[in-house]
C-alpha atoms as a PDB file:
ATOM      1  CA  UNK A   1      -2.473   1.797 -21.777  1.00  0.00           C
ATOM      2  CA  UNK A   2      -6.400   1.061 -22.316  1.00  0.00           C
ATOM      3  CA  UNK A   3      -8.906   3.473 -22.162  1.00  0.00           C
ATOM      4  CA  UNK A   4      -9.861   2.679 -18.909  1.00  0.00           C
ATOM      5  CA  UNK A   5      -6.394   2.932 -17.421  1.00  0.00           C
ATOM      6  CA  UNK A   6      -6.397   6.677 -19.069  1.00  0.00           C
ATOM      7  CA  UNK A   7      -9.337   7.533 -17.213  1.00  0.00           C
ATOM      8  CA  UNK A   8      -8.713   5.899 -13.527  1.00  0.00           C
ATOM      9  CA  UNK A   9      -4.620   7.807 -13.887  1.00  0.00           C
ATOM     10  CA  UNK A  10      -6.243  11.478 -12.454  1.00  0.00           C
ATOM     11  CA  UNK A  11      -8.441   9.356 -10.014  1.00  0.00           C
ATOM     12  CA  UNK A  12      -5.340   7.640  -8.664  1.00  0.00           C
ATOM     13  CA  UNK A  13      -2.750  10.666  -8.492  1.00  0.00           C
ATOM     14  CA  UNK A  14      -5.483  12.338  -6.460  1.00  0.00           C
ATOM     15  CA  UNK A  15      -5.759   9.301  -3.749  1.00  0.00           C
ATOM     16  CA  UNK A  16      -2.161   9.301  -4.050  1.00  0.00           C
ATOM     17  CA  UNK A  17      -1.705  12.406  -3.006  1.00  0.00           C
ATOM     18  CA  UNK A  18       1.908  13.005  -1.594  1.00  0.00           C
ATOM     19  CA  UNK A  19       2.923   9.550  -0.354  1.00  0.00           C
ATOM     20  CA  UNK A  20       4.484   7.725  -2.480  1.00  0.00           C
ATOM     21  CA  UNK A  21       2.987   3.978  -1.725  1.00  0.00           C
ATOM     22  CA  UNK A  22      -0.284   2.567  -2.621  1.00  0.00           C
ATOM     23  CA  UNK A  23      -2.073  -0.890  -2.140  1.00  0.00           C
ATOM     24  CA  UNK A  24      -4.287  -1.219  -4.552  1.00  0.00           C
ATOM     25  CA  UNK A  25      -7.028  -3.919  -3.551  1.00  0.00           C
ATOM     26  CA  UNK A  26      -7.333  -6.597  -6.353  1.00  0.00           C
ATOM     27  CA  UNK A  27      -3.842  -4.861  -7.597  1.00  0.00           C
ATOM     28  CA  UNK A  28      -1.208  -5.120  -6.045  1.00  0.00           C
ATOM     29  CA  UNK A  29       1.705  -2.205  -5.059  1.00  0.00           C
ATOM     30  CA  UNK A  30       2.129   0.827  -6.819  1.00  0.00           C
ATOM     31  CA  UNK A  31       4.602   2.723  -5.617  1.00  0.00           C
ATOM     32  CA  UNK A  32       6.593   6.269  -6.895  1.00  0.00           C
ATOM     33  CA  UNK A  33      10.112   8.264  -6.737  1.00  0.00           C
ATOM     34  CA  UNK A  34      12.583  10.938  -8.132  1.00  0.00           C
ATOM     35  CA  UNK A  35      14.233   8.204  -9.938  1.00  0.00           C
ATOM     36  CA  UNK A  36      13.388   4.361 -11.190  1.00  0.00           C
ATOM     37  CA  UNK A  37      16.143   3.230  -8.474  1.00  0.00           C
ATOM     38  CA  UNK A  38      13.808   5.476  -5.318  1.00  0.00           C
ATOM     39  CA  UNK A  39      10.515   3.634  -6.527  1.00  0.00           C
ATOM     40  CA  UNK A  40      11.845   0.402  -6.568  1.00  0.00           C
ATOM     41  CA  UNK A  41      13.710   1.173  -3.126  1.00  0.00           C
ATOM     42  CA  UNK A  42       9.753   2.005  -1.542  1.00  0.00           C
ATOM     43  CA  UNK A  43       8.424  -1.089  -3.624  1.00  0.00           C
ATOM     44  CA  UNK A  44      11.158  -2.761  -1.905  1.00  0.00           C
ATOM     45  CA  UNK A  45      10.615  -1.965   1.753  1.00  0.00           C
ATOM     46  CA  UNK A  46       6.424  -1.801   0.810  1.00  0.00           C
ATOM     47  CA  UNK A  47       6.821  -5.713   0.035  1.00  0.00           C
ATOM     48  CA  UNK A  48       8.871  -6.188   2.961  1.00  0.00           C
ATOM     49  CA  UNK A  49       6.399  -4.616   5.385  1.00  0.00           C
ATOM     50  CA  UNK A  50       3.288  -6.949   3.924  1.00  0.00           C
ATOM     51  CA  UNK A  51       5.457  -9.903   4.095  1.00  0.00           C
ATOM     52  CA  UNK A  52       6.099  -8.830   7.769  1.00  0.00           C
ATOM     53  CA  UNK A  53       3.080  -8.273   8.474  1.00  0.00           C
ATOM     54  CA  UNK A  54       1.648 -11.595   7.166  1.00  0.00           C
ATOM     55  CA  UNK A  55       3.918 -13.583   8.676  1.00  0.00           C
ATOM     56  CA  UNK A  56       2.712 -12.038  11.953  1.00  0.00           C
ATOM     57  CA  UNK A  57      -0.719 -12.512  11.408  1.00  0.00           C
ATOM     58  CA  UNK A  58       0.113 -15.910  10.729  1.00  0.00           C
ATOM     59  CA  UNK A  59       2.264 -16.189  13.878  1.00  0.00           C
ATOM     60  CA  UNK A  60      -0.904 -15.215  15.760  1.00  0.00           C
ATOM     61  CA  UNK A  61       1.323 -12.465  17.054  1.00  0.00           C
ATOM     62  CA  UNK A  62      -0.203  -9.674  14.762  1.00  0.00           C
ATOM     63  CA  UNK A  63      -1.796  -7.686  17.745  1.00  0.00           C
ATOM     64  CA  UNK A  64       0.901  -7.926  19.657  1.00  0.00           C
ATOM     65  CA  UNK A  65       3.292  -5.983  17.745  1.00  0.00           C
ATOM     66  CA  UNK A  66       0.820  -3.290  16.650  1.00  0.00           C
ATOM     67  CA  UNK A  67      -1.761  -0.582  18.819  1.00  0.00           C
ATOM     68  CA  UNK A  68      -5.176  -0.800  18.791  1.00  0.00           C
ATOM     69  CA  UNK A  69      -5.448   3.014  17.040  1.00  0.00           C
ATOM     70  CA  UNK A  70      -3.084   1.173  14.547  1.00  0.00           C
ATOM     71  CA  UNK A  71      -5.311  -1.232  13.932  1.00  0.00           C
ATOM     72  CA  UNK A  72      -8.395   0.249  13.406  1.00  0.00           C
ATOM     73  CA  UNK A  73      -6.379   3.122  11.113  1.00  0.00           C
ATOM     74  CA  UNK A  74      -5.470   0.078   8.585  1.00  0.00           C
ATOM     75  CA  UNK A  75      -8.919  -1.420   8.927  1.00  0.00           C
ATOM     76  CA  UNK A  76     -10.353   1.985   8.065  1.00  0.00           C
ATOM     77  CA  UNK A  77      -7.816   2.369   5.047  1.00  0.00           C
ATOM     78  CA  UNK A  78      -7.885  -1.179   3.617  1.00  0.00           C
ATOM     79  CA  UNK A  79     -11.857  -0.606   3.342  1.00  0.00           C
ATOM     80  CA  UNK A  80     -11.327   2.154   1.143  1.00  0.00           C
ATOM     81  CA  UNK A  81      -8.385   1.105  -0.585  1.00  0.00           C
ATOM     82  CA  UNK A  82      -8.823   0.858  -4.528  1.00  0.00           C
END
């Protein structure tokens, strides 16, 4: 782990906070659990969930299946996402 890793771990525990899933923009999933097998289980269903999402978006059928306060909530949070 770099230098600059070291220094951005305290920044990202706080955002974190106590979910444990995180899109990072420009990287990726991070995601965390009691155990290696519970992290991999939220990366898991995380991954999923984009995918799902994508393909509706892609579908044309994106706002549809979600509420406008829905919406707006993830266009809030992907504008301050990491």
């Amino acid at each position: 782990m770099g230098a600059d890793e070291k220094d951005e771990a305290p920044r990202i525990v706080e955002e974190l906070g106590s979910s444990h899933v995180m899109i990072m923009r420009n990287h990726g999933l991070l995601t965390t659990g009691r155990s290696v097998p519970e992290a991999f289980l939220q990366l898991y269903r995380l991954e999923r969930a984009c995918q799902t999402q994508i393909d509706a978006g892609a579908a044309g059928t994106i706002a549809g299946c979600m509420s406008d306060k829905y919406i707006s909530v993830v266009r809030r949070a992907t504008s301050l996402a990491l």
